[in-house]
Protein backbone atom coordinates (compact mmCIF):
# COMPACT_ATOMS: atom_id res chain seq x y z
CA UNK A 1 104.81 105.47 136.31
CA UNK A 2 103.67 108.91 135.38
CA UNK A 3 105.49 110.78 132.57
CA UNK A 4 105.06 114.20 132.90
CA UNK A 5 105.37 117.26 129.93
CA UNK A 6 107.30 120.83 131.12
CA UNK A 7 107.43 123.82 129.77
CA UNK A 8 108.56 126.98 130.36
CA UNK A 9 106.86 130.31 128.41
CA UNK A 10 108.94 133.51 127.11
CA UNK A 11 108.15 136.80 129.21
CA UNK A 12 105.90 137.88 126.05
CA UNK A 13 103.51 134.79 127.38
CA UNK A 14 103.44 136.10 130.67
CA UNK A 15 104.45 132.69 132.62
CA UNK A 16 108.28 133.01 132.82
CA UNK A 17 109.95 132.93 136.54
CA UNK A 18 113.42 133.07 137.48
CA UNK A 19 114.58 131.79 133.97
CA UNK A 20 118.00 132.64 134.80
CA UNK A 21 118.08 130.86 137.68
CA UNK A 22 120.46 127.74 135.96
CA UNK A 23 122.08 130.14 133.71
CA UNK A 24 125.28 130.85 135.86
CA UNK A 25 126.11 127.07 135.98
CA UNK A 26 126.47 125.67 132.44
CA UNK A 27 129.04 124.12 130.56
CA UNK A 28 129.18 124.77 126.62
CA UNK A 29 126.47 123.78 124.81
CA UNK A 30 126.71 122.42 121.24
CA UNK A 31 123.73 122.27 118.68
CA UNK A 32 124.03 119.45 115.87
CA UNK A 33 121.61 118.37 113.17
CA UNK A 34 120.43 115.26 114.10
CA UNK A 35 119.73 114.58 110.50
CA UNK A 36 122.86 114.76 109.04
CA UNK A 37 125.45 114.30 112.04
CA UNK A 38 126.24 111.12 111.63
CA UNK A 39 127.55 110.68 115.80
CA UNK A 40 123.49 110.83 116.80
CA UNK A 41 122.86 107.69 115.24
CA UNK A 42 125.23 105.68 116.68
CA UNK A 43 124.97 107.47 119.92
CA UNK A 44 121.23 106.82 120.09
CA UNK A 45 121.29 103.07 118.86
CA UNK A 46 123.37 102.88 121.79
CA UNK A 47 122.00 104.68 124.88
CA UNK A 48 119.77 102.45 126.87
CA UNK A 49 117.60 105.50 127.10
CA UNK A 50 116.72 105.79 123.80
CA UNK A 51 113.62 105.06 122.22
CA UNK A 52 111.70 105.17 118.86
CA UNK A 53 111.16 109.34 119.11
CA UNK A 54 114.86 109.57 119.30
CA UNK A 55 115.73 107.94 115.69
CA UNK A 56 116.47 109.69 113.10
CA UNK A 57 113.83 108.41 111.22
CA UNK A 58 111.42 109.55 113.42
CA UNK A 59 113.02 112.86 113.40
CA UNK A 60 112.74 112.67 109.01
CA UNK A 61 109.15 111.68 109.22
CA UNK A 62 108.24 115.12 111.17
CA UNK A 63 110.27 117.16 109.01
CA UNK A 64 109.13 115.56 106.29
CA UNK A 65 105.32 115.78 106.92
CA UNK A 66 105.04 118.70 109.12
CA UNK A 67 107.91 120.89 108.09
CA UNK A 68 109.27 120.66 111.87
CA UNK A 69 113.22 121.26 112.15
CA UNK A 70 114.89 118.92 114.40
CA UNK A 71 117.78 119.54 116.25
CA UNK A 72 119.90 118.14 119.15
CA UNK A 73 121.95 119.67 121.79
CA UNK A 74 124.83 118.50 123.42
CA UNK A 75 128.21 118.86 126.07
CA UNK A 76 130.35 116.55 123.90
CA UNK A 77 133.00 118.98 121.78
CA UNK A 78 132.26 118.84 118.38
CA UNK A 79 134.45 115.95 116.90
CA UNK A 80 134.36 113.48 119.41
CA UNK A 81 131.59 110.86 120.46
CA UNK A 82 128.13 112.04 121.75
CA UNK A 83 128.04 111.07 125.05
CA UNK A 84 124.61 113.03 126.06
CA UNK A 85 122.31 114.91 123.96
CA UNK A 86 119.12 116.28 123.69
CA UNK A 87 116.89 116.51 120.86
CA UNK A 88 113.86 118.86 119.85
CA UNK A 89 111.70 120.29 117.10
CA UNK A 90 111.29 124.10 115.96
CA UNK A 91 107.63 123.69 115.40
CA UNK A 92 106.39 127.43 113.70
CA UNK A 93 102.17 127.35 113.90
CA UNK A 94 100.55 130.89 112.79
CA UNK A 95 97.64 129.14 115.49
CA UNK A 96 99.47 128.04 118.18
CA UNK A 97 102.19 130.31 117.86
CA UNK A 98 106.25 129.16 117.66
CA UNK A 99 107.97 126.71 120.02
CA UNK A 100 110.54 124.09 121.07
CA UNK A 101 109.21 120.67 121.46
CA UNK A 102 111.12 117.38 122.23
CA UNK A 103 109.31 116.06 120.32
CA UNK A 104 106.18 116.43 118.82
CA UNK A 105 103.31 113.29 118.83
CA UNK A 106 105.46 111.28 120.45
CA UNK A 107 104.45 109.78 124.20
CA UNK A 108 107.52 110.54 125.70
CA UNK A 109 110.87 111.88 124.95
CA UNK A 110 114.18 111.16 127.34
CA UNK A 111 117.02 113.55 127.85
CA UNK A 112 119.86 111.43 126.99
CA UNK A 113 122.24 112.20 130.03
CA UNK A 114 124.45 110.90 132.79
CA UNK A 115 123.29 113.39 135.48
CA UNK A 116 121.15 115.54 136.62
CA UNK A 117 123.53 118.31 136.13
CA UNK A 118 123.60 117.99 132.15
CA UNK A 119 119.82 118.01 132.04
CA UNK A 120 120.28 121.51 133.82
CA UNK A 121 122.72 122.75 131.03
CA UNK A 122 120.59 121.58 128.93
CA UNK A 123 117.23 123.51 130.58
CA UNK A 124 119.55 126.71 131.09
CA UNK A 125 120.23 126.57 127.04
CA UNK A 126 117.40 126.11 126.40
CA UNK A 127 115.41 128.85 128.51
CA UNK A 128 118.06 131.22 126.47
CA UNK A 129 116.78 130.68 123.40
CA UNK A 130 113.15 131.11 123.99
CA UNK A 131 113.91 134.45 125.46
CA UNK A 132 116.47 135.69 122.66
CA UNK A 133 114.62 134.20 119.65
CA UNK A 134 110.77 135.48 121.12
CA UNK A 135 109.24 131.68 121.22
CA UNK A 136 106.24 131.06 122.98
CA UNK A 137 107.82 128.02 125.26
CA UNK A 138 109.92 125.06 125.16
CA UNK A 139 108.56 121.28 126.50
CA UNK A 140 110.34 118.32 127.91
CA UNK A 141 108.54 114.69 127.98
CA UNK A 142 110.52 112.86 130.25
CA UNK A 143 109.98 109.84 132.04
CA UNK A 144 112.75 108.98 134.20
CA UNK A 145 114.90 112.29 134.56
CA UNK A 146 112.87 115.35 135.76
CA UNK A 147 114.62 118.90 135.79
CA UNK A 148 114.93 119.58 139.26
CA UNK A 149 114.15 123.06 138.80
CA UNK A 150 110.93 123.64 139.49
CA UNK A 151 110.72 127.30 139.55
CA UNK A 152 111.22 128.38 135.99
CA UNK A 153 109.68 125.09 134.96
CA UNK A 154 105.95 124.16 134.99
CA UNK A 155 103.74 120.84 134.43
CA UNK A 156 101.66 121.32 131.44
CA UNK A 157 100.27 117.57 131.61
CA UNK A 158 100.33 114.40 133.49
CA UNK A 159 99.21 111.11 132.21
CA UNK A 160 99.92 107.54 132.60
CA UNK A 161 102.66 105.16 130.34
CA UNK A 162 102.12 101.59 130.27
CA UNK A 163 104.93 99.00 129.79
CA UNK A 164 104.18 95.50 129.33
CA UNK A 165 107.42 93.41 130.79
CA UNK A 166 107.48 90.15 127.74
CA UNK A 167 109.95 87.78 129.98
CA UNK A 168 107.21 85.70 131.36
CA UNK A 169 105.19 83.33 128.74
CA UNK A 170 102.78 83.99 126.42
CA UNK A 171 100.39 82.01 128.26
CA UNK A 172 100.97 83.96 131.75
CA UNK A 173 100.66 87.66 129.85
CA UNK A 174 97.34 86.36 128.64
CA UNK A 175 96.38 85.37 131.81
CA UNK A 176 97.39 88.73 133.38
CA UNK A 177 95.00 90.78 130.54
CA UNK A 178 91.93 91.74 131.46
CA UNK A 179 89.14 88.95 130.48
CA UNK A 180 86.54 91.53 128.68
CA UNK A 181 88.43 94.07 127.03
CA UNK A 182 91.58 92.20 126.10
CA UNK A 183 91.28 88.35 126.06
CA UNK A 184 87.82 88.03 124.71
CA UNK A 185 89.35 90.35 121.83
CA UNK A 186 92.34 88.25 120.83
CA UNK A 187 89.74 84.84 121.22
CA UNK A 188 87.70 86.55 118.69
CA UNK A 189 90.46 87.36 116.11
CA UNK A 190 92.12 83.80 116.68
CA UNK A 191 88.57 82.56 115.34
CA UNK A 192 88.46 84.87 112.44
CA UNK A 193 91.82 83.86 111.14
CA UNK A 194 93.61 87.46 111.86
CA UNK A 195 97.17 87.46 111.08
CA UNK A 196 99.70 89.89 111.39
CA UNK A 197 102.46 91.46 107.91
CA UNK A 198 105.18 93.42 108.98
CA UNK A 199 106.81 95.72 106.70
CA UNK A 200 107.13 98.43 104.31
CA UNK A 201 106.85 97.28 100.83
CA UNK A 202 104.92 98.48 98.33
CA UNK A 203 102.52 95.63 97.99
CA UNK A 204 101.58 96.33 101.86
CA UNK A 205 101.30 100.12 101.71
CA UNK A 206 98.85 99.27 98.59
CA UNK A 207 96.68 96.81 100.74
CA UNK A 208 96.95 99.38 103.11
CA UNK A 209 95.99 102.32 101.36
CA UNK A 210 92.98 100.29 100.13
CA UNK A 211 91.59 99.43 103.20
CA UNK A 212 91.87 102.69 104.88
CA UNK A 213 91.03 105.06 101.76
CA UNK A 214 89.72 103.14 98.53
CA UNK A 215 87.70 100.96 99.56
CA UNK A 216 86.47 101.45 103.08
CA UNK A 217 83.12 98.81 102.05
CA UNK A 218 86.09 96.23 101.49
CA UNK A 219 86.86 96.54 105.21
CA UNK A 220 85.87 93.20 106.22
CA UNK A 221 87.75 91.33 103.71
CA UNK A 222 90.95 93.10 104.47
CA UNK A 223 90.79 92.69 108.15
CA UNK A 224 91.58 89.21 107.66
CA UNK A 225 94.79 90.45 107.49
CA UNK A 226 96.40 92.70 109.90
CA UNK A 227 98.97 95.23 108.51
CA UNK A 228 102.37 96.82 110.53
CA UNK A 229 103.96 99.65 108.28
CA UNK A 230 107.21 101.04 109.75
CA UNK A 231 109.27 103.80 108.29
CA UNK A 232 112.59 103.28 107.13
């Protein structure tokens, strides 16, 4: 499987073509604040689409750290359930110039739709607003639903996702990792007494914090334990 990034550039960046090619076929478009609409939680806890880069914490965690607005977009009328959306980030760079990204550092991204046909309102809206507001381009990271317009749309970037299905047993996932690079890694931390924390409490972000910053010659000891922070 093969996620793939598009974008499409504003006339001022010289690589817009036929941008109004969807434009004649949209429904309404709503924008929400993903932040503080309370529907795009529920609807993305929901959606068997969804992924991490669609929470709202997520979404916080860019604002919060790089000052990137998030936003969503929608078909659903304003007071009743989401039932698709798409979400993206106003990210503003004096280097790398303005843009529409859903969403930044995150592997992939899905449109949250039913059809094809919402992903094109969706595109359409979309290739307005770079044109009206001036920004440099917008990107999609989708994995299963591709716009099927191709002409106003280009590939900035393939690359590969891997999934790892967890059914089958431990013991046959071990078996199916590679011998060097994966299994004679885990054999080595099972004889080094690794073990995995989970959390986010202020004891681990300390032990944390001291192993990556503090005390970097303590690095040794600390590995002895293996630390998962998580926001929220």
């Amino acid at each position: 499987m093969m996620p793939t990034k598009y974008e499409i550039s504003s006339p001022e960046n010289d690589r817009l073509t036929s941008s109004r090619v969807l434009i004649g076929r949209t429904r309404h478009v709503f924008q929400l604040d993903p932040l503080q609409d309370p529907r795009w939680k529920t609807f993305v806890a929901t959606h068997p689409d969804a992924s991490a880069f669609h929470q709202v914490e997520w979404l916080k965690a860019l604002k919060s750290c790089y000052g990137y607005v998030p936003m969503a977009l929608t078909l659903s009328l304003p007071a009743s359930p989401l039932e698709n959306g798409l979400v993206f980030c106003e990210v503003r760079s004096p280097l790398t110039g303005m843009r529409l990204v859903s969403v930044p550092f995150c592997d992939h991204c899905e449109p949250l739709i039913n059809d094809s046909e919402e992903l094109e309102c969706f595109v359409a809206d979309l290739t307005t607003r770079v044109e009206k507001s001036h920004w440099k381009y917008f990107e999609l990271r989708p994995i299963l639903h591709a716009p099927d317009d191709k002409k106003s749309l280009g590939v900035s970037q393939d690359y590969y996702f891997h999934r790892l299905d967890l059914r089958p047993s431990e013991q046959t996932l071990f078996k199916e990792f590679d011998k060097d690079s994966v299994q004679r890694k885990i054999r080595r931390a099972e004889r080094e007494g690794l073990r995995g924390q989970q959390g986010n409490s202020e004891a681990l972000l300390q032990h944390f914090y001291k192993l990556m910053v503090v005390a970097p010659d303590q690095a040794p000891v600390a590995l002895g334990n293996l630390l998962y922070l998580h926001v929220g």
